[in-house]
PDB file of N, CA and C in Angstrom:
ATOM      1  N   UNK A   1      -2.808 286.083 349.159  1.00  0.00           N
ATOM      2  CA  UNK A   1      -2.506 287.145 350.062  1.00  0.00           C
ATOM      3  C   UNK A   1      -1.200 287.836 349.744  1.00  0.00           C
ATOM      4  N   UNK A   2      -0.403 287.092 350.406  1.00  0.00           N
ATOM      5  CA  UNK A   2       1.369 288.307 350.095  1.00  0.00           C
ATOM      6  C   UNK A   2       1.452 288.435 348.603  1.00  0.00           C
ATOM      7  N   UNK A   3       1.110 286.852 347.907  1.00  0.00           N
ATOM      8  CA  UNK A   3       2.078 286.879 346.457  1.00  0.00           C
ATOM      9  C   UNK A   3       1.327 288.038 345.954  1.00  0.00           C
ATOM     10  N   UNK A   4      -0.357 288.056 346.248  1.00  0.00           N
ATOM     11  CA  UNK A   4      -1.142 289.303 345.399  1.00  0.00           C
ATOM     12  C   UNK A   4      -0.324 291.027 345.520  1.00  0.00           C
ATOM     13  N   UNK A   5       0.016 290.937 346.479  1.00  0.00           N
ATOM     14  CA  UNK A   5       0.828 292.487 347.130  1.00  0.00           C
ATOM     15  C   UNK A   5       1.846 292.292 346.237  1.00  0.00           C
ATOM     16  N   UNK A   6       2.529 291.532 346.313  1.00  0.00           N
ATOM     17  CA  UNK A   6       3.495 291.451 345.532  1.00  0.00           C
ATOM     18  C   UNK A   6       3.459 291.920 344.015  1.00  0.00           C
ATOM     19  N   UNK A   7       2.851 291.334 343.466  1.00  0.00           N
ATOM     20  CA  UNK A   7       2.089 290.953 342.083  1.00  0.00           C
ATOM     21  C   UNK A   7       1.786 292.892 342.335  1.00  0.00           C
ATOM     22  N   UNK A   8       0.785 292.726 342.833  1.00  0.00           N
ATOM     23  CA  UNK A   8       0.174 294.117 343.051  1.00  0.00           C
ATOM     24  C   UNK A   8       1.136 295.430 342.923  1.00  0.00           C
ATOM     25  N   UNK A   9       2.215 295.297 343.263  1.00  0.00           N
ATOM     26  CA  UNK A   9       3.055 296.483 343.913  1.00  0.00           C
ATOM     27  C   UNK A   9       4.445 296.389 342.203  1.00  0.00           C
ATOM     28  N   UNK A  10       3.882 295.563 341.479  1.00  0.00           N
ATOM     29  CA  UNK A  10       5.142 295.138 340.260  1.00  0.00           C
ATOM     30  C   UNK A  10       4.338 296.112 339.439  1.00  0.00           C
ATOM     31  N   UNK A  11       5.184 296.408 338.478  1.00  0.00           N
ATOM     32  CA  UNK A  11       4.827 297.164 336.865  1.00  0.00           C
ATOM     33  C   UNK A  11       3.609 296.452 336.387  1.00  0.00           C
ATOM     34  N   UNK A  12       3.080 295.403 336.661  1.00  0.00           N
ATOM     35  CA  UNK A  12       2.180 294.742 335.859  1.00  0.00           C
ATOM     36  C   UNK A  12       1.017 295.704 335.444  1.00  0.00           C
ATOM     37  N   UNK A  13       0.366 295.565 334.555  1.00  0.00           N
ATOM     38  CA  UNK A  13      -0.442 296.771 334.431  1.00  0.00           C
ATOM     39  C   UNK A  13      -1.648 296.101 335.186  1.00  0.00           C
ATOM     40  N   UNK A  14      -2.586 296.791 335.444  1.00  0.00           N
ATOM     41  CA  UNK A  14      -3.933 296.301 336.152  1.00  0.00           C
ATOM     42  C   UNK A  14      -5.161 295.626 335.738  1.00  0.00           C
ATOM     43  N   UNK A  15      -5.404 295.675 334.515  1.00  0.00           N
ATOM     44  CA  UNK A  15      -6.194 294.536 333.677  1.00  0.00           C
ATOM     45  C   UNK A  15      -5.494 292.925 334.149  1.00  0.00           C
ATOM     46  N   UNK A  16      -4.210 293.072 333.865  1.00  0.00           N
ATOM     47  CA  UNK A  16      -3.666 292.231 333.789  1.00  0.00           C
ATOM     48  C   UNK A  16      -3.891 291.235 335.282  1.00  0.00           C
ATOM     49  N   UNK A  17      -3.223 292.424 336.345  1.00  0.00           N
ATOM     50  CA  UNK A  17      -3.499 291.872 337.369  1.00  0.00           C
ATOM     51  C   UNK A  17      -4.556 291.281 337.757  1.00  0.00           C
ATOM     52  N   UNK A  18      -5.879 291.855 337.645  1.00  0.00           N
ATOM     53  CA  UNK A  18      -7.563 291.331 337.769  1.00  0.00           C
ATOM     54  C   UNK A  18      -8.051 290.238 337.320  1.00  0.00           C
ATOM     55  N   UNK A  19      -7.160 290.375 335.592  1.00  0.00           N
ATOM     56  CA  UNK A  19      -7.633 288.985 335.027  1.00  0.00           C
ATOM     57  C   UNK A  19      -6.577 287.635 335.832  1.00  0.00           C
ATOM     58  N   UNK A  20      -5.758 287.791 336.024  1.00  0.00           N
ATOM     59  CA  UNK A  20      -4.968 286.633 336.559  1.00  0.00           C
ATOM     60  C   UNK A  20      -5.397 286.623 338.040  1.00  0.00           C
ATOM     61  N   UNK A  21      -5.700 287.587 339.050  1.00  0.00           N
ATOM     62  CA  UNK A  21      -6.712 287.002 339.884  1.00  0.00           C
ATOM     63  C   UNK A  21      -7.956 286.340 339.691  1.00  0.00           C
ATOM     64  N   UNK A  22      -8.672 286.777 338.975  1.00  0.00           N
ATOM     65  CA  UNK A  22      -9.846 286.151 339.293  1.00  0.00           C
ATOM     66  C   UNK A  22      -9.457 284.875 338.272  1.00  0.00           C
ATOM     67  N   UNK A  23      -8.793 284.550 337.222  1.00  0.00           N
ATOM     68  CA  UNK A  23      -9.240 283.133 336.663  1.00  0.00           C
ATOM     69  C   UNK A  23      -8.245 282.228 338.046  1.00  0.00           C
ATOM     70  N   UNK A  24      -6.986 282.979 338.868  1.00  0.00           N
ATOM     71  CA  UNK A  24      -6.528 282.229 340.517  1.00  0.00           C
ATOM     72  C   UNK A  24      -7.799 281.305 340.980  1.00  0.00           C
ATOM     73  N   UNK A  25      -8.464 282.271 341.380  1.00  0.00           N
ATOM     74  CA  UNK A  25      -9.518 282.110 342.363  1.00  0.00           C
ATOM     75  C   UNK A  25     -10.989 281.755 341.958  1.00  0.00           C
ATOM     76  N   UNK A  26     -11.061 281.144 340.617  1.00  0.00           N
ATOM     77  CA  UNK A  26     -12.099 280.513 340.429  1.00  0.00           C
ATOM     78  C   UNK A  26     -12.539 279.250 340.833  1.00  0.00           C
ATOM     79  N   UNK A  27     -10.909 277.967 340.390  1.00  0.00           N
ATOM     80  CA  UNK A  27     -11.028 277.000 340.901  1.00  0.00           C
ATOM     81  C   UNK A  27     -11.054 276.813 342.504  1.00  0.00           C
ATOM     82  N   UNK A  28     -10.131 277.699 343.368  1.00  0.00           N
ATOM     83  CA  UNK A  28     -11.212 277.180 344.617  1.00  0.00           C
ATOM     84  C   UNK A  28     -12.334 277.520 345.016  1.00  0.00           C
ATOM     85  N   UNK A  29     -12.448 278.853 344.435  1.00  0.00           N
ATOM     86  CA  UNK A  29     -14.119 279.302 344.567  1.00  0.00           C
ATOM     87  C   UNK A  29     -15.422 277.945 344.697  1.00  0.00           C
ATOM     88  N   UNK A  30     -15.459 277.152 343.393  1.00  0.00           N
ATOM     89  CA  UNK A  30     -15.773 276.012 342.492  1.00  0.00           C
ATOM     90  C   UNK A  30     -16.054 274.885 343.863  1.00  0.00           C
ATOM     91  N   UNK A  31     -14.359 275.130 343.881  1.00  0.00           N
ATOM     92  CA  UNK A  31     -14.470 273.570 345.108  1.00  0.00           C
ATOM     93  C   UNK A  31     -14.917 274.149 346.464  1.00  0.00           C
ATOM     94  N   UNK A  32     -14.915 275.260 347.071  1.00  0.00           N
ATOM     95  CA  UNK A  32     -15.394 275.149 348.222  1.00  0.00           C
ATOM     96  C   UNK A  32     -16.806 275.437 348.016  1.00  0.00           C
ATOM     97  N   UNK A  33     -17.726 275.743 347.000  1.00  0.00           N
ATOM     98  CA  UNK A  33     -19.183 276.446 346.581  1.00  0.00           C
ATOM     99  C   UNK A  33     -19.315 274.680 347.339  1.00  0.00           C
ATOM    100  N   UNK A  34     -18.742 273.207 346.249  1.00  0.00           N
ATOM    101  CA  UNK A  34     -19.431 272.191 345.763  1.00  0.00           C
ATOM    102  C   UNK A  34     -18.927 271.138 346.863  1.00  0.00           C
ATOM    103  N   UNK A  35     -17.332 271.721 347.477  1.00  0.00           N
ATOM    104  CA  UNK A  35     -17.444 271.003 349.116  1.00  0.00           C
ATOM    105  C   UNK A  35     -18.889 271.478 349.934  1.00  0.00           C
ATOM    106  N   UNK A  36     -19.181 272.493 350.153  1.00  0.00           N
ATOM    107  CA  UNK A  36     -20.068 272.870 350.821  1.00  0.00           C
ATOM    108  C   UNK A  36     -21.110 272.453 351.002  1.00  0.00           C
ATOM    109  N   UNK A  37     -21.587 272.508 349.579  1.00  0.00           N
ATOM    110  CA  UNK A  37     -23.454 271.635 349.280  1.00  0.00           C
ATOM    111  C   UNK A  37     -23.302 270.055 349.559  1.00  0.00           C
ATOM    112  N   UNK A  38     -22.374 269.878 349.052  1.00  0.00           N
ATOM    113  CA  UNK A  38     -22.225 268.606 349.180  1.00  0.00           C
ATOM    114  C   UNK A  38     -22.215 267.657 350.749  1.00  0.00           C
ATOM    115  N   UNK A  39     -21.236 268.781 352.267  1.00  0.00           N
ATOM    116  CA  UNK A  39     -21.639 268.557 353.181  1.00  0.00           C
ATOM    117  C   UNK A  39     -22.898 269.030 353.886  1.00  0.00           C
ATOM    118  N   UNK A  40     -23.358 270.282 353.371  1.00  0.00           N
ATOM    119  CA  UNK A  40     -24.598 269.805 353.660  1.00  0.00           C
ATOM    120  C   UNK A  40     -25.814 268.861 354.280  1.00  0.00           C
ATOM    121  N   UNK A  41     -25.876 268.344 352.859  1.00  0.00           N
ATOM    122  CA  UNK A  41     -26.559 267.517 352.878  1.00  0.00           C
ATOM    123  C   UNK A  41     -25.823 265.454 353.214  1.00  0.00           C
ATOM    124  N   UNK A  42     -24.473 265.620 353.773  1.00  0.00           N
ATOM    125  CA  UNK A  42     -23.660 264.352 353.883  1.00  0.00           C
ATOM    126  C   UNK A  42     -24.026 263.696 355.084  1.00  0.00           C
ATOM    127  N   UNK A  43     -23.790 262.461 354.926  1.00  0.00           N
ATOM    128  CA  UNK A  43     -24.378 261.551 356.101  1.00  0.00           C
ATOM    129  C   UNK A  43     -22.950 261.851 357.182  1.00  0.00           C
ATOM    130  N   UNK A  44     -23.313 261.618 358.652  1.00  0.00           N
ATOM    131  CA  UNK A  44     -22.682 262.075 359.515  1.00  0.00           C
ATOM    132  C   UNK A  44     -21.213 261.066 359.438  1.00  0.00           C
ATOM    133  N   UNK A  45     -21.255 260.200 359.156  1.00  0.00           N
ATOM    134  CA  UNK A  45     -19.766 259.865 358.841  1.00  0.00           C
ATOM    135  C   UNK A  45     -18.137 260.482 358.158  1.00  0.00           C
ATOM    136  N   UNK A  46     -19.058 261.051 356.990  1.00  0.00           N
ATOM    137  CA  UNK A  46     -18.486 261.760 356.554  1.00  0.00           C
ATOM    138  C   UNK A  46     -18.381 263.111 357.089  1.00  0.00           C
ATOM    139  N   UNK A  47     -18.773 263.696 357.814  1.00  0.00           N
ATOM    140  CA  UNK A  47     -18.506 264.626 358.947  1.00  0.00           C
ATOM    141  C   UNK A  47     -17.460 264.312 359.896  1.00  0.00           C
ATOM    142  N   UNK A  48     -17.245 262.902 360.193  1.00  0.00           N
ATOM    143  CA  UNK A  48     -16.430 262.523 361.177  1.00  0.00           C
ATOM    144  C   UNK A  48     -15.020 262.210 359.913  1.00  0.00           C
ATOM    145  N   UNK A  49     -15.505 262.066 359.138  1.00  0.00           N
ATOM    146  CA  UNK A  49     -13.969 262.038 358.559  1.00  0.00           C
ATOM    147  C   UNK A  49     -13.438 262.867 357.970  1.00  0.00           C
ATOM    148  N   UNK A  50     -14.403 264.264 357.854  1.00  0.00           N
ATOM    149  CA  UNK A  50     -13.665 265.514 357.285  1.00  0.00           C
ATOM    150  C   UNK A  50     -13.538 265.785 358.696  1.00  0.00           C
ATOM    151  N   UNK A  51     -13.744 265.638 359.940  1.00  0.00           N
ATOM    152  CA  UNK A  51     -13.178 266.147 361.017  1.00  0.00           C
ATOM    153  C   UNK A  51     -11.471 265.790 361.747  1.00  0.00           C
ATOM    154  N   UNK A  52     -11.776 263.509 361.472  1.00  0.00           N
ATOM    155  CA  UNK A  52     -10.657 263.353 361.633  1.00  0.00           C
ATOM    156  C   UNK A  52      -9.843 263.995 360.569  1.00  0.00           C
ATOM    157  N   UNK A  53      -9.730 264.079 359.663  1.00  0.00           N
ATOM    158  CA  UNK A  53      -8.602 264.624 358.784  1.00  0.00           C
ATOM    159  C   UNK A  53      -7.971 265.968 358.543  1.00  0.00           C
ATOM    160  N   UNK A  54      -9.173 266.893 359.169  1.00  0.00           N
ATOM    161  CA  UNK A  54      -8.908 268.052 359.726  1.00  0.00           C
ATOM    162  C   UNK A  54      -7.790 268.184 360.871  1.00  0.00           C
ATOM    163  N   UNK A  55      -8.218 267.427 361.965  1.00  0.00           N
ATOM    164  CA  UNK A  55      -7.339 267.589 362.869  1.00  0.00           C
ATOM    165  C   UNK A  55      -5.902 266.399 362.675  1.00  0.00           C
ATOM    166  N   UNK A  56      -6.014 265.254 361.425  1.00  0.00           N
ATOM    167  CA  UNK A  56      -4.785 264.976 361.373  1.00  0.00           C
ATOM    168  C   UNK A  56      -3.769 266.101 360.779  1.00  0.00           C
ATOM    169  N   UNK A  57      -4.287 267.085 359.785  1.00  0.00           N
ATOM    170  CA  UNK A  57      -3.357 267.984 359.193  1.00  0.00           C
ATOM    171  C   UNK A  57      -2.941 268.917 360.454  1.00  0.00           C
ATOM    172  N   UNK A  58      -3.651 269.149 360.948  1.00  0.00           N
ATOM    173  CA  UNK A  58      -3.314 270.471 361.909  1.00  0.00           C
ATOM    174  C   UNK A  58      -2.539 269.414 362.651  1.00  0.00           C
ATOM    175  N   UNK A  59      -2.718 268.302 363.304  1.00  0.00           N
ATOM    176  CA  UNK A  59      -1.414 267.902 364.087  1.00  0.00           C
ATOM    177  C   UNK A  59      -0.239 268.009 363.625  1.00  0.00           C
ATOM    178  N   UNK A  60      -0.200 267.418 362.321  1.00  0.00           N
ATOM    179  CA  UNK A  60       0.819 267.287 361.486  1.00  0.00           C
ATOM    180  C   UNK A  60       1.880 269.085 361.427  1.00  0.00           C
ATOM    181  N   UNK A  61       0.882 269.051 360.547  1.00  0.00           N
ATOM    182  CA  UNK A  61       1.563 271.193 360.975  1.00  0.00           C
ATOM    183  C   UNK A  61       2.194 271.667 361.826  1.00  0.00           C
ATOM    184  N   UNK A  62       1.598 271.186 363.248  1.00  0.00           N
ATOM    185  CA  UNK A  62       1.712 271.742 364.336  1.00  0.00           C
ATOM    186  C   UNK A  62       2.715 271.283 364.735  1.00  0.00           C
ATOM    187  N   UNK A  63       3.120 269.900 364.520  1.00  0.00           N
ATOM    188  CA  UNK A  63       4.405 269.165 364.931  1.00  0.00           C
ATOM    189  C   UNK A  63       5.508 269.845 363.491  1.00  0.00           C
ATOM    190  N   UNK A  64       5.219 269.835 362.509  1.00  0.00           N
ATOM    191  CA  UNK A  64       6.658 270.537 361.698  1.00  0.00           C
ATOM    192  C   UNK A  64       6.506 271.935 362.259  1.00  0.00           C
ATOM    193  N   UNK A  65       5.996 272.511 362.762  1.00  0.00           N
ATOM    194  CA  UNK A  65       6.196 273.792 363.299  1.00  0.00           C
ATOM    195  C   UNK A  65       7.102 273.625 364.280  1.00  0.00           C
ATOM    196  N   UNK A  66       6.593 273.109 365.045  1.00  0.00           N
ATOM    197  CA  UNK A  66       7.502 272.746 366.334  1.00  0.00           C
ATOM    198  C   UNK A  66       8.690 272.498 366.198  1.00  0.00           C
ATOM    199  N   UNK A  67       9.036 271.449 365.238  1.00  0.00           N
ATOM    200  CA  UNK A  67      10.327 270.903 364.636  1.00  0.00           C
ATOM    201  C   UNK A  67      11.133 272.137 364.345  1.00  0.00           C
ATOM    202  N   UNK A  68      10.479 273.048 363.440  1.00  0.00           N
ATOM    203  CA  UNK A  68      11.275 273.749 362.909  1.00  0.00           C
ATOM    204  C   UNK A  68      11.728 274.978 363.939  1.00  0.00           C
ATOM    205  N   UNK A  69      11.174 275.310 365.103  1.00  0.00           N
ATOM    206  CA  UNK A  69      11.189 276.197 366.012  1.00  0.00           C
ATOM    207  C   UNK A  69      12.369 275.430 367.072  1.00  0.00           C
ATOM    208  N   UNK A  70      12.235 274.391 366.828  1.00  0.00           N
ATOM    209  CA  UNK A  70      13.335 273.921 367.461  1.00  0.00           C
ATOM    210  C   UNK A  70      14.716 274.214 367.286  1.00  0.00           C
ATOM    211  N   UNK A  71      14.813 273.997 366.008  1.00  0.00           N
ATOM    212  CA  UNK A  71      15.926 273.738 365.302  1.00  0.00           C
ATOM    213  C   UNK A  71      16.395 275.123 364.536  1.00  0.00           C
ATOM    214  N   UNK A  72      15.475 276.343 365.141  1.00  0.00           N
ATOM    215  CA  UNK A  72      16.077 277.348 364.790  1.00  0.00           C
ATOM    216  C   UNK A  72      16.500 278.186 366.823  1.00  0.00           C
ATOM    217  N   UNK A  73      15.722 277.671 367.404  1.00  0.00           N
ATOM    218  CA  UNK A  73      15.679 278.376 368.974  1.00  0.00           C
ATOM    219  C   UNK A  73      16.929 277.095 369.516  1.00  0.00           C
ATOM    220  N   UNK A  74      17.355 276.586 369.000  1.00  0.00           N
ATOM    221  CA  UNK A  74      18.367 275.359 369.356  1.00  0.00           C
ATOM    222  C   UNK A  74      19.932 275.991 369.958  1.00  0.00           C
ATOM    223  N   UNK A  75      20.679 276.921 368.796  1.00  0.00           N
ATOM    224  CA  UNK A  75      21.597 277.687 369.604  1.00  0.00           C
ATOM    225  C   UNK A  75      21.020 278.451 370.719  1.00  0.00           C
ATOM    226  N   UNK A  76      20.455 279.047 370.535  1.00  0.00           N
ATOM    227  CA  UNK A  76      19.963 280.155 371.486  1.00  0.00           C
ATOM    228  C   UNK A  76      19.561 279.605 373.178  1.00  0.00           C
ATOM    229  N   UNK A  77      19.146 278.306 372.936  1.00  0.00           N
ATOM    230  CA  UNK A  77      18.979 277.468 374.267  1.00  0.00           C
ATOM    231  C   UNK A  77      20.059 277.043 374.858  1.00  0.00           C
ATOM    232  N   UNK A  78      21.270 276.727 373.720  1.00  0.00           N
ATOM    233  CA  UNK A  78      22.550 276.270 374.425  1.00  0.00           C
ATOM    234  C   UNK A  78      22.963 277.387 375.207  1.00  0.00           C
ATOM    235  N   UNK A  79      23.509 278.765 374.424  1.00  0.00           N
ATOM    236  CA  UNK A  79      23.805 279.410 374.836  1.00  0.00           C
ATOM    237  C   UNK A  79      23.600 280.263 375.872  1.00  0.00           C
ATOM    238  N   UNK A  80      21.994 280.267 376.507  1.00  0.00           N
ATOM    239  CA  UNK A  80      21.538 279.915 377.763  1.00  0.00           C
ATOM    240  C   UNK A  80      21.783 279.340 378.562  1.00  0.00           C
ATOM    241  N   UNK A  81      22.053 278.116 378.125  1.00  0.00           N
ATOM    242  CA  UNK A  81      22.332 277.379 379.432  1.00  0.00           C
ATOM    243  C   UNK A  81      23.867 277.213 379.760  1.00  0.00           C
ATOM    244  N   UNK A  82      24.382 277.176 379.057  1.00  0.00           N
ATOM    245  CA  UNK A  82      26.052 277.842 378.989  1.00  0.00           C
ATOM    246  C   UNK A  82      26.319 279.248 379.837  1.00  0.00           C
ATOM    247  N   UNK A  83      25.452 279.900 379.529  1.00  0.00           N
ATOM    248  CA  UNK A  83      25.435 281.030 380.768  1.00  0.00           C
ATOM    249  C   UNK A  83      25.219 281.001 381.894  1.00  0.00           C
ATOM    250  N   UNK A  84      23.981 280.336 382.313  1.00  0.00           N
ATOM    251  CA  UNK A  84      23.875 279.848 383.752  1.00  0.00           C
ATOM    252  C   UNK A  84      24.769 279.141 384.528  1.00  0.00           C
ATOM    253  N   UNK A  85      25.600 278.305 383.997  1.00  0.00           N
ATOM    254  CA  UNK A  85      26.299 277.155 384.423  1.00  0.00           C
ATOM    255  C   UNK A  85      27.607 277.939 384.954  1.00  0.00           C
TER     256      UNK A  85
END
């Protein structure tokens, strides 16, 4: 997404650009074609464990997000409450 704009918006000439996208985006192309078929047809366990692991990443994420929203909204809370007081 951005880096392509990026990439996109440089001197690079445009062959150039096309070919270095598409050989990008072959390998996940590849893996999500052969994740796909593959769940398909997968016994339901493995459904439950591409699910748990789904939602362990997104917890995970969701908590360094948090972290980091903290620790940037951190002055800004003092200084709030320093005002009220």
């Amino acid at each position: 997404g951005p880096f392509s704009y990026v990439v996109g918006a440089s001197p690079m000439p445009l062959g150039a650009f096309l070919a270095a996208t598409l050989l990008g985006t072959i390998p996940g192309i590849i893996l999500s074609n052969t994740a796909g078929d593959y769940l398909r047809t997968a016994p339901l366990w493995v459904w439950g464990l591409f699910v748990a692991l789904y939602a362990l990443l997104s917890a995970v994420l969701l908590w360094r997000g948090r972290q980091e929203m903290k620790e940037i909204n951190a002055p800004d809370v003092q200084t709030a409450i320093d005002q009220k007081v």
